[in-house]
N, C-alpha and C. Protein backbone atom coordinates (compact mmCIF):
# COMPACT_ATOMS: atom_id res chain seq x y z
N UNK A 1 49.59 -106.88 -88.01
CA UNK A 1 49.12 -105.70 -88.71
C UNK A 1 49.58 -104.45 -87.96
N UNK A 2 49.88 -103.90 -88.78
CA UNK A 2 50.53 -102.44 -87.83
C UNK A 2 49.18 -101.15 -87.77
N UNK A 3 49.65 -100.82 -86.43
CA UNK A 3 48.57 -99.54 -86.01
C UNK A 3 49.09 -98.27 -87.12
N UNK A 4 47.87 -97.72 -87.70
CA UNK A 4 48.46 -96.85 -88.62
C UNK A 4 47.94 -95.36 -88.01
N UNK A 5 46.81 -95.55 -86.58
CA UNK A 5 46.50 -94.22 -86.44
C UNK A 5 47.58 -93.06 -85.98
N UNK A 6 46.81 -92.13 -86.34
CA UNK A 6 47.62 -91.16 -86.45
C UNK A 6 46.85 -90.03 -85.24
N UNK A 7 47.45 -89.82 -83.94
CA UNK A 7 47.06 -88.92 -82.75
C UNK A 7 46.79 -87.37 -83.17
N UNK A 8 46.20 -86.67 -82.96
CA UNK A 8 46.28 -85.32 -83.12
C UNK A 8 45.51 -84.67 -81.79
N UNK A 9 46.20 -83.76 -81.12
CA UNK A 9 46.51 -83.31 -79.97
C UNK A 9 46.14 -81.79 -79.87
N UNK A 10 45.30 -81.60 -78.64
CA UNK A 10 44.77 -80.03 -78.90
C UNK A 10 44.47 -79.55 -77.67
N UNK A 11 44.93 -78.73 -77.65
CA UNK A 11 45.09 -77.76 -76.30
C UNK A 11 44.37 -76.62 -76.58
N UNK A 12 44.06 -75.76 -75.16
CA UNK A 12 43.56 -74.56 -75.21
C UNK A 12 42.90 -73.85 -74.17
N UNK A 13 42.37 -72.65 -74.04
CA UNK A 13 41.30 -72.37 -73.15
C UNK A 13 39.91 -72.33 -73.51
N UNK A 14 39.34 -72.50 -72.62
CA UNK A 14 37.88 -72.14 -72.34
C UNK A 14 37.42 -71.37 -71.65
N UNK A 15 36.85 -69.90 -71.81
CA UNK A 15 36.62 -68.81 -71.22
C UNK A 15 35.43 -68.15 -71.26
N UNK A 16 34.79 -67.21 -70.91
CA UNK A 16 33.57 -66.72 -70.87
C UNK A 16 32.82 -66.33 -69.84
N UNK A 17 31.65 -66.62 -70.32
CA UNK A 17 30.50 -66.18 -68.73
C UNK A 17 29.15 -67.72 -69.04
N UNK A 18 29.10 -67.99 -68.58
CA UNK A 18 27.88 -69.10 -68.32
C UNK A 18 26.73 -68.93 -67.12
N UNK A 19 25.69 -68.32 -67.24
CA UNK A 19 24.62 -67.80 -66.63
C UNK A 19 25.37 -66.86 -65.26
N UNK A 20 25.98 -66.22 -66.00
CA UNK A 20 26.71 -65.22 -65.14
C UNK A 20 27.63 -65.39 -63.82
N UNK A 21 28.29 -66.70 -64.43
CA UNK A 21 29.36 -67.18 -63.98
C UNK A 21 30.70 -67.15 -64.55
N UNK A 22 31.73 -66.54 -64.03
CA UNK A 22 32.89 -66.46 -64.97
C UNK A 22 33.60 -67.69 -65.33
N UNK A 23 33.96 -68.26 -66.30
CA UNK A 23 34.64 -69.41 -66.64
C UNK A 23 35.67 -69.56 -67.30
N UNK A 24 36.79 -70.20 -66.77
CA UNK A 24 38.53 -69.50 -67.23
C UNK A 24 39.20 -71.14 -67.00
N UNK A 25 39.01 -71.84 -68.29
CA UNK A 25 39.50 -73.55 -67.79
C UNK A 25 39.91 -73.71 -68.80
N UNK A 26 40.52 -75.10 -68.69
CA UNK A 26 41.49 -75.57 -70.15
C UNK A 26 40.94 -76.45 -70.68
N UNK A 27 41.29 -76.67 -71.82
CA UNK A 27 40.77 -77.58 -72.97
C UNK A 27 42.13 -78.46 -73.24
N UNK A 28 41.75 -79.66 -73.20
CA UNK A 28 42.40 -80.59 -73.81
C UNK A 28 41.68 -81.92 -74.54
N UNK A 29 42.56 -82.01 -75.88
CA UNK A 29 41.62 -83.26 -76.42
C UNK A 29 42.83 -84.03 -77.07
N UNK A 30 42.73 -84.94 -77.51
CA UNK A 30 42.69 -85.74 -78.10
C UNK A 30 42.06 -86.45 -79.30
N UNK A 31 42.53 -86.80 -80.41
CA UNK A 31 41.92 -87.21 -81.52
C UNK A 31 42.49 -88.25 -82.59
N UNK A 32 41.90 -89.60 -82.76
CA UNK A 32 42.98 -90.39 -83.17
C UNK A 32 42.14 -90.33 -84.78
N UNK A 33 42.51 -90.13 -86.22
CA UNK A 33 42.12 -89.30 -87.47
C UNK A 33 42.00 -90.60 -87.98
N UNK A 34 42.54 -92.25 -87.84
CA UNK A 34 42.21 -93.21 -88.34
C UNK A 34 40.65 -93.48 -87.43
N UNK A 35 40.62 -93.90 -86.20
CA UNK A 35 39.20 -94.27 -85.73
C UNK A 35 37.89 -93.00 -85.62
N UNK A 36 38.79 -91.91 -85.44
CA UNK A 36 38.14 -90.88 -85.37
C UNK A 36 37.29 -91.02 -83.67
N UNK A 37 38.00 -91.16 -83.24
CA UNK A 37 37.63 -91.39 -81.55
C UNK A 37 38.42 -90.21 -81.11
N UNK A 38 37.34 -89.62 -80.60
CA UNK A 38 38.01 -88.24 -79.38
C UNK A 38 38.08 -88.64 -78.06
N UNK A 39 38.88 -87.82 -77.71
CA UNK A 39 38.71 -87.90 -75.84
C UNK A 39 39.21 -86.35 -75.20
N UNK A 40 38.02 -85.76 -74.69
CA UNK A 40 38.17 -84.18 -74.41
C UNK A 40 37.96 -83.93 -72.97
N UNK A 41 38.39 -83.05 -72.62
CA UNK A 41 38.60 -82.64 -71.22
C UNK A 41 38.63 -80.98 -70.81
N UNK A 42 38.10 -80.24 -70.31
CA UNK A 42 37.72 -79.32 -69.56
C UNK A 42 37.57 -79.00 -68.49
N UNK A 43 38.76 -78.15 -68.05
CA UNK A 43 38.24 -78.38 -66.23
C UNK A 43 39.41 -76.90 -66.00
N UNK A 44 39.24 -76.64 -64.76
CA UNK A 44 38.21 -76.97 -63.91
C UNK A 44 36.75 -76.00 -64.21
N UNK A 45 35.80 -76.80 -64.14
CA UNK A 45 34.73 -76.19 -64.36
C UNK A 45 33.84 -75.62 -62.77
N UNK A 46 33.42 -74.61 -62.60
CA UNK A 46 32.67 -73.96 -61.67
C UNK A 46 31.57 -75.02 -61.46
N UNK A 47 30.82 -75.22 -59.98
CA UNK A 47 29.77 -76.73 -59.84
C UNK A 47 28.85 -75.85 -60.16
N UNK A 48 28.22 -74.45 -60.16
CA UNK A 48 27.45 -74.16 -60.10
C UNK A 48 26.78 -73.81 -62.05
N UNK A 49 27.63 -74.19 -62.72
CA UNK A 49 27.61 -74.05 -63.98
C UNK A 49 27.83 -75.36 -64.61
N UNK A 50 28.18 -76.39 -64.05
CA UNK A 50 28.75 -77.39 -64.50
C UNK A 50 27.32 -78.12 -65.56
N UNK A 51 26.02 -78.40 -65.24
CA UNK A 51 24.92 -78.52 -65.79
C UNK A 51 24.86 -77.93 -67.39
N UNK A 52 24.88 -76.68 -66.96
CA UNK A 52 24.96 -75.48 -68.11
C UNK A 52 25.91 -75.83 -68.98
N UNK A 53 26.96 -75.73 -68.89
CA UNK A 53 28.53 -76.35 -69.60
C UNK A 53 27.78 -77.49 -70.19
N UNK A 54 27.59 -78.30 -69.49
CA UNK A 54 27.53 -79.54 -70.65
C UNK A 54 26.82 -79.29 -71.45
N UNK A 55 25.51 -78.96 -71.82
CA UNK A 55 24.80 -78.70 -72.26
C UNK A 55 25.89 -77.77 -73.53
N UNK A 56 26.11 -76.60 -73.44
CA UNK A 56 27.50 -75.91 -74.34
C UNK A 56 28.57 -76.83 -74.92
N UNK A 57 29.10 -77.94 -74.07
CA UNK A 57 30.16 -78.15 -74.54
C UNK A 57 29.93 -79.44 -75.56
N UNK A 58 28.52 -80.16 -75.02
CA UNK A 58 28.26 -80.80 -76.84
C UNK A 58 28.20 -80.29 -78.28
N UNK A 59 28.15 -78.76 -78.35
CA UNK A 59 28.35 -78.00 -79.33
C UNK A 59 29.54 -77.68 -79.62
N UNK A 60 30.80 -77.97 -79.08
CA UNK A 60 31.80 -77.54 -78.99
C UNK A 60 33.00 -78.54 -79.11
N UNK A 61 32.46 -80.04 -78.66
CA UNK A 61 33.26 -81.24 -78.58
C UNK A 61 33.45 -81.10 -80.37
N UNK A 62 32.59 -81.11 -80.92
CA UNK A 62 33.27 -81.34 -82.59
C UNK A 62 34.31 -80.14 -83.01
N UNK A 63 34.70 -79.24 -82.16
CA UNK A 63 35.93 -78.75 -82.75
C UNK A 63 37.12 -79.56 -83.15
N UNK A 64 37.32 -80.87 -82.02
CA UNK A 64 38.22 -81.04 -82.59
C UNK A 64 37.35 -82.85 -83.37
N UNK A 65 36.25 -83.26 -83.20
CA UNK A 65 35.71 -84.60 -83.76
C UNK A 65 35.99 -84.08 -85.06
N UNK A 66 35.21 -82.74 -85.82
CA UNK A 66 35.12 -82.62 -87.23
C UNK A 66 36.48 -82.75 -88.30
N UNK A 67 37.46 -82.35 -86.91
CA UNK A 67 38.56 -82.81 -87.32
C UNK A 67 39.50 -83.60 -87.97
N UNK A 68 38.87 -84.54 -87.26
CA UNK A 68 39.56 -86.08 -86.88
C UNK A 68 38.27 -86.98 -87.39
N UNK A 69 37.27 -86.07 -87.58
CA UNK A 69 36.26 -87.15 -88.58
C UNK A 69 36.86 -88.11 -89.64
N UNK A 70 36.71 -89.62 -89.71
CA UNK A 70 37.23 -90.32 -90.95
C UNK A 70 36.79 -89.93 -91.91
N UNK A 71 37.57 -89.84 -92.83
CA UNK A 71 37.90 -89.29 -94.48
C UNK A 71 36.98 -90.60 -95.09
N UNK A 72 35.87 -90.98 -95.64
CA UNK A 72 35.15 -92.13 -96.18
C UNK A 72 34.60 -91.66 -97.65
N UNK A 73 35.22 -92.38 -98.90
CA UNK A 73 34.42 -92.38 -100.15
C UNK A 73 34.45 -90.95 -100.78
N UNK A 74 35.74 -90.65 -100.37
CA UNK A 74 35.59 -88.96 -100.99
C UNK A 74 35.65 -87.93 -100.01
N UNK A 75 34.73 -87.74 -99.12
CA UNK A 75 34.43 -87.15 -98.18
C UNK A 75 35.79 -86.63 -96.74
N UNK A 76 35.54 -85.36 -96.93
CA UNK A 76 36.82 -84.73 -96.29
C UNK A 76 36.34 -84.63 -94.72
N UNK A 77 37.30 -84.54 -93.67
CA UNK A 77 37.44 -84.00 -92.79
C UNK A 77 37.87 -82.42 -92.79
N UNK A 78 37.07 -82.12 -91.64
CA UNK A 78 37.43 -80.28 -91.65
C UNK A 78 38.80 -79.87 -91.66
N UNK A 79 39.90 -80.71 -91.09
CA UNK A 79 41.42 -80.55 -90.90
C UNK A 79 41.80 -79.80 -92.46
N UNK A 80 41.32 -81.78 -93.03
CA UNK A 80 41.64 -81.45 -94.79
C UNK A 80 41.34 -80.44 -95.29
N UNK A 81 39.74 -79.97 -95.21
CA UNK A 81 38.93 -78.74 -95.66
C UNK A 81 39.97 -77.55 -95.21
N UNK A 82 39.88 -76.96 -94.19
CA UNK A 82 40.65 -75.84 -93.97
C UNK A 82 41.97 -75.62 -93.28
N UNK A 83 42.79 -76.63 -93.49
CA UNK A 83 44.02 -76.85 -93.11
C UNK A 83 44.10 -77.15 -91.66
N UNK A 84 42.82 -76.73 -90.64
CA UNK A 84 42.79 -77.01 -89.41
C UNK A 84 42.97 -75.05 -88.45
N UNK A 85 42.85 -74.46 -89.49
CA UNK A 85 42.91 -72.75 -88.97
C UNK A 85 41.22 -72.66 -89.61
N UNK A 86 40.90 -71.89 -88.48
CA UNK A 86 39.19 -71.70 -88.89
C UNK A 86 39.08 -70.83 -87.16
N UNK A 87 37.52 -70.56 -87.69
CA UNK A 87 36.66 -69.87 -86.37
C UNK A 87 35.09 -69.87 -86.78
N UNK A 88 34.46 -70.47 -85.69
CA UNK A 88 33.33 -70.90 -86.08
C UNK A 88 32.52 -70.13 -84.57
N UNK A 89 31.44 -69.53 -84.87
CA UNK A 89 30.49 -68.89 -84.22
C UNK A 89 29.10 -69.32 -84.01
N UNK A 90 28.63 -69.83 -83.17
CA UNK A 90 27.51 -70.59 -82.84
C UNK A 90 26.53 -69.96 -82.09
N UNK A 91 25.43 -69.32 -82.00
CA UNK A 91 24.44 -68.89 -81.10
C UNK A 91 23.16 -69.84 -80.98
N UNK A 92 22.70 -70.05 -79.80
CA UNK A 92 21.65 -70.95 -79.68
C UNK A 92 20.14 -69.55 -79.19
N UNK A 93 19.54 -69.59 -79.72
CA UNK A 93 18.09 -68.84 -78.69
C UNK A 93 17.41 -70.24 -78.51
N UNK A 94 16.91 -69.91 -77.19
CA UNK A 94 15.94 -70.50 -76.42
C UNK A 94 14.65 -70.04 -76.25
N UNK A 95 13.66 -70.83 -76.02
CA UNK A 95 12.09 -70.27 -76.02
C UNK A 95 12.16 -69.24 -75.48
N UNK A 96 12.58 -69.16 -74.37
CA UNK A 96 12.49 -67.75 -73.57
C UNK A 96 13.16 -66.44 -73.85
N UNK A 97 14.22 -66.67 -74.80
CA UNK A 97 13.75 -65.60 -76.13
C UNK A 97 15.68 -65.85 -75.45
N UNK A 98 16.23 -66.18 -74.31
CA UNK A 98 18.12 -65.80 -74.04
C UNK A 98 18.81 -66.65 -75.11
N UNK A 99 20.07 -66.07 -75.31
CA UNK A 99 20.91 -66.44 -76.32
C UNK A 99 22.39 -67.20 -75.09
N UNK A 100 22.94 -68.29 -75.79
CA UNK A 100 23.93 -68.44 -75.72
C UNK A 100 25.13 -68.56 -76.90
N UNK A 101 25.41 -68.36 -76.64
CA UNK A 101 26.97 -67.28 -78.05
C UNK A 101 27.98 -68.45 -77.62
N UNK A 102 28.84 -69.18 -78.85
CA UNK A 102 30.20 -69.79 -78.73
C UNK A 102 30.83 -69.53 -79.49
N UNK A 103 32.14 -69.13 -79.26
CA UNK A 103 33.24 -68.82 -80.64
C UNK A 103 34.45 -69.43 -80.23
N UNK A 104 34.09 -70.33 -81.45
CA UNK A 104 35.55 -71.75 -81.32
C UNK A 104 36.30 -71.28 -82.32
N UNK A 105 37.93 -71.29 -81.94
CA UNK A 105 38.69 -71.17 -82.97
C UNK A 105 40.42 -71.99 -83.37
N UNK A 106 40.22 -72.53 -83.81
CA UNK A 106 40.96 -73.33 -84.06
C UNK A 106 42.41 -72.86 -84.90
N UNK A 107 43.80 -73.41 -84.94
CA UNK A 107 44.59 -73.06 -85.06
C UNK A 107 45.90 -74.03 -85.14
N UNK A 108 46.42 -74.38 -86.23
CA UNK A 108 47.59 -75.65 -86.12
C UNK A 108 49.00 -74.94 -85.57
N UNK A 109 49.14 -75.80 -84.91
CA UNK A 109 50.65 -75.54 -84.52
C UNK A 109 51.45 -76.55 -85.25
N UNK A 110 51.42 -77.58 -85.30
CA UNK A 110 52.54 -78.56 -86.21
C UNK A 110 51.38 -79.74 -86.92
N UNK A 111 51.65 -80.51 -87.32
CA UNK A 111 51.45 -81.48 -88.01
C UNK A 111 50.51 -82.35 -86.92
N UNK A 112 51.15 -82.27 -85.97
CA UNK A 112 50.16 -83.25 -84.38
C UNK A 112 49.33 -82.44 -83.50
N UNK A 113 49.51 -80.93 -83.93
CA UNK A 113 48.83 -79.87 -82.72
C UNK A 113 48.00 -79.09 -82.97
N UNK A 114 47.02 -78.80 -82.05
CA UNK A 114 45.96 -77.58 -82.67
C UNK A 114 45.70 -77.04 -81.39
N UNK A 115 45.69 -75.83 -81.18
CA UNK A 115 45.73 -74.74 -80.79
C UNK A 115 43.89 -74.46 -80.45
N UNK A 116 42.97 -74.99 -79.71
CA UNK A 116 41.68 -74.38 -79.77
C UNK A 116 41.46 -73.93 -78.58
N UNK A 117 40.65 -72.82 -78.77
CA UNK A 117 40.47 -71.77 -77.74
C UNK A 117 38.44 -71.37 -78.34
N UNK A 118 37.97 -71.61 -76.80
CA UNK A 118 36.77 -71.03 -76.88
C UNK A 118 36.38 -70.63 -76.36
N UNK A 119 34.71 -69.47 -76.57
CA UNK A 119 34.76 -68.57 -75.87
C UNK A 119 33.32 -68.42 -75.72
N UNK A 120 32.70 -68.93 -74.19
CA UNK A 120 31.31 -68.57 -73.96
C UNK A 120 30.49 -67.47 -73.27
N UNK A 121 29.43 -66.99 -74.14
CA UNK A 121 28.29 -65.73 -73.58
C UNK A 121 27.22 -66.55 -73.00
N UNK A 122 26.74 -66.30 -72.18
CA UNK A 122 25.00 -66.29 -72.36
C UNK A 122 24.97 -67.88 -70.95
């Protein structure tokens, strides 16, 4: 039986401030659009933020999952939906009334590439 997945590949930065830490790292993922299995990477991340980040970057890993989400019974992946060019803005408040702000934006370069770049406040 032949492998029919199909890789889609995504680069970028990750920039911002994270509890008033500056953060200037790269993004790389991976996304295979038949299993819909990611594999993402960020680094280098500051230790003193690294806690914080994760916490952010589960909101952020589906830039490229929603992607590469399997297509089932009709049902589109975001690639399909918006060609894979988009920008999506996320704010979280917390009890204690602080905000954290994300603005993911996504961007195709070819047929195998996407271009995401994000950008954290708070």
């Amino acid at each position: 039986m032949k492998n029919l997945s199909k890789i889609i590949s995504a680069k970028g930065k990750v920039t911002g401030n994270v509890n008033n830490v500056k953060l200037n790292a790269k993004y790389s993922a991976t996304g295979d659009t038949i299993t819909g299995r990611t594999q993402i990477s960020i680094s280098p991340v500051p230790k003193e933020i690294g806690a914080s980040l994760a916490m952010g970057t589960n909101f952020n890993v589906t830039v490229i999952c929603i992607q590469v989400a399997q297509q089932i019974n009709g049902a589109v992946n975001l690639r399909t939906l918006s060609g894979g060019n988009f920008k999506r803005t996320l704010t979280l408040q917390f009890p204690d009334g602080s905000f954290f702000k994300t603005i993911s934006t996504s961007k195709v370069i070819d047929e195998n590439d996407i271009e995401i770049d994000i950008k954290y406040d708070g």
